[in-house]
Protein backbone atom coordinates (compact mmCIF):
# COMPACT_ATOMS: atom_id res chain seq x y z
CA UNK A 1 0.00 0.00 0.00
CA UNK A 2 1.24 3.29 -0.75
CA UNK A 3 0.21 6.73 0.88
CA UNK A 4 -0.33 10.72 -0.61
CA UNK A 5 -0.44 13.72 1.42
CA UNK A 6 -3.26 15.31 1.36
CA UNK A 7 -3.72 18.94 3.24
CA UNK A 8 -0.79 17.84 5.77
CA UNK A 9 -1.83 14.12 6.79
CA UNK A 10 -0.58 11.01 4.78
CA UNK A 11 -3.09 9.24 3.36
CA UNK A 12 -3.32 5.33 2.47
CA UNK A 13 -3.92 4.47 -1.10
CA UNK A 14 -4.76 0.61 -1.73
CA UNK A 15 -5.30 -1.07 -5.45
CA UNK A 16 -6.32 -4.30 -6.27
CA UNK A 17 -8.54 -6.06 -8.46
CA UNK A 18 -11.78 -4.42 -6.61
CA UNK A 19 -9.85 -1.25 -7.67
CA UNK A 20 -9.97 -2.64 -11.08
CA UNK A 21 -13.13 -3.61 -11.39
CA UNK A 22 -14.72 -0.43 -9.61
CA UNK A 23 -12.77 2.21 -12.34
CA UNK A 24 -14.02 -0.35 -15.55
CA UNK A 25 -17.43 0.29 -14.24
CA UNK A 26 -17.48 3.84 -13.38
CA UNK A 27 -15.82 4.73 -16.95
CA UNK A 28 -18.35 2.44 -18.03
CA UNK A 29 -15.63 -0.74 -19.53
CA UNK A 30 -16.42 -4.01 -19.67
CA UNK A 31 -14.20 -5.87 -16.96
CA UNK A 32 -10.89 -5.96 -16.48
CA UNK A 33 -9.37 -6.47 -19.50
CA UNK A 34 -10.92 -3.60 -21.41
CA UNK A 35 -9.63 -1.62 -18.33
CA UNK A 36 -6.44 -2.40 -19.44
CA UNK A 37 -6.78 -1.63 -22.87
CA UNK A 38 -8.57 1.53 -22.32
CA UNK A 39 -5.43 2.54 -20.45
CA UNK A 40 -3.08 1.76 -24.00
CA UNK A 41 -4.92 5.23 -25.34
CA UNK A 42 -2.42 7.79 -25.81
CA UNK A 43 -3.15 10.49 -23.07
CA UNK A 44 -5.48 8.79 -21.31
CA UNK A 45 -2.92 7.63 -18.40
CA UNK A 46 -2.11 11.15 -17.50
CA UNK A 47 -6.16 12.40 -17.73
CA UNK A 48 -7.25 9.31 -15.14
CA UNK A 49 -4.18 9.05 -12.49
CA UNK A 50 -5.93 11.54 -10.19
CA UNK A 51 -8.99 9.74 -10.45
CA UNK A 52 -7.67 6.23 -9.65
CA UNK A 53 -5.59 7.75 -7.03
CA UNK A 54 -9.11 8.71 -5.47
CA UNK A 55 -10.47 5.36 -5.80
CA UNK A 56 -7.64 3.82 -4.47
CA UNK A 57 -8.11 6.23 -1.62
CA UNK A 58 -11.74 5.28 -1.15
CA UNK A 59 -10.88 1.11 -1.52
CA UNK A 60 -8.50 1.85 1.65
CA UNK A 61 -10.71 3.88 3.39
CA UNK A 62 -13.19 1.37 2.74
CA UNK A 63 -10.84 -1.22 4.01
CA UNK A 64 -9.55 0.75 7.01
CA UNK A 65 -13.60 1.90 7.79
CA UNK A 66 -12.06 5.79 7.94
CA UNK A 67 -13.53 8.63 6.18
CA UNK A 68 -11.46 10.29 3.93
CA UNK A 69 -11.87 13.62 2.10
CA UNK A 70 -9.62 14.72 -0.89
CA UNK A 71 -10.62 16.27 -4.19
CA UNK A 72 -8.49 15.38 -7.67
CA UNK A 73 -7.02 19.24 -6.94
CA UNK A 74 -5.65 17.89 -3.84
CA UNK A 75 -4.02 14.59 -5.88
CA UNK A 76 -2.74 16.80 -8.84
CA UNK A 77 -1.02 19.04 -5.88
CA UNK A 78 0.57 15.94 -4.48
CA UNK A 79 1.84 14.79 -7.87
CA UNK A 80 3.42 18.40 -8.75
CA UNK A 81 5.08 18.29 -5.21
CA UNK A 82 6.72 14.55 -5.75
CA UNK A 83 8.48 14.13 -8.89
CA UNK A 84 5.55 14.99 -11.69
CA UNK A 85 5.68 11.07 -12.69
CA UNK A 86 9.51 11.66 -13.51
CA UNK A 87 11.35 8.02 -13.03
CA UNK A 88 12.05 7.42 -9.49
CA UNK A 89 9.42 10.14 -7.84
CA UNK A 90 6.95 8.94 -5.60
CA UNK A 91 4.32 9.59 -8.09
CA UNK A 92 5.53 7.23 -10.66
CA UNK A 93 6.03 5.00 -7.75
CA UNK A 94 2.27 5.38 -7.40
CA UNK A 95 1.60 4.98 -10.53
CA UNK A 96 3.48 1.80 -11.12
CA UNK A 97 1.91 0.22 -7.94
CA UNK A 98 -1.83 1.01 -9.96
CA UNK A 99 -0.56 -0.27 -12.91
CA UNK A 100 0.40 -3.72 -11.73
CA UNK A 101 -2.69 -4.24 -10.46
CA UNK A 102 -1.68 -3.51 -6.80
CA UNK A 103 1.74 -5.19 -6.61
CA UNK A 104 4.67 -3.80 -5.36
CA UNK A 105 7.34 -3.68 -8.38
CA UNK A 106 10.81 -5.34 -7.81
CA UNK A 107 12.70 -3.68 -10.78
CA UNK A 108 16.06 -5.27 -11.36
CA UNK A 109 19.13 -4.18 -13.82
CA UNK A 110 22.03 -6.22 -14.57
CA UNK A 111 25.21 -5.43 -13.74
CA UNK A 112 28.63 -6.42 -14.78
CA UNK A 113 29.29 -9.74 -13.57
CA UNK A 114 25.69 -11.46 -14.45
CA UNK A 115 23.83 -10.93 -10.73
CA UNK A 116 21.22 -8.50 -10.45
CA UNK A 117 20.82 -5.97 -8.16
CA UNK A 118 17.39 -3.84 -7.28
CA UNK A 119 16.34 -1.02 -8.84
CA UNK A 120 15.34 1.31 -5.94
């Protein structure tokens, strides 16, 4: 789970296949898979990342059973204050975490002598 800041108070933000599901329906997809697809558009990425950061918002709150208030103004904030989804800001973090479908990312790069080593 990953958090945002939101008017001084960090904020949990959970995704997961309810998280899926929930943004298919509201944009009004069929499943899953068209989600994903729907995502491929060029530009659309950068138009719905506040809004899935919301509904990840809401499935944690949901989860958690607290009451959360933030606005896509307050998520757009966030991501101008933490990187602007450059590689290796905690807004691309974010956004990788949605993108996997919830998982935490273990990026790897190999190095010299054949072992691996994380990509932090």
């Amino acid at each position: 789970m990953h958090t945002v800041t939101i008017k001084g108070k960090e904020v949990p933000v959970k995704w997961g296949m309810w998280a899926n599901r929930e943004y298919a329906t509201r944009k009004g997809l069929n499943g899953t898979m068209e989600f994903l697809e729907f995502l491929q558009v060029p530009g659309v990425l950068m138009d719905c990342f506040p809004e899935m950061v919301l509904l990840g918002i809401e499935y944690a709150a949901m989860k958690s059973g607290e009451k959360v208030e933030a606005t896509e103004s307050d998520i757009l904030l966030w991501v101008d204050e933490n990187g602007m989804l450059e590689d290796g800001s905690k807004s691309k973090d974010l956004l990788n975490y949605i993108l996997s479908g919830g998982k935490e990312l273990n990026l790897t790069e190999p190095i010299d002598n054949g072992e691996k080593k994380t990509i932090a």
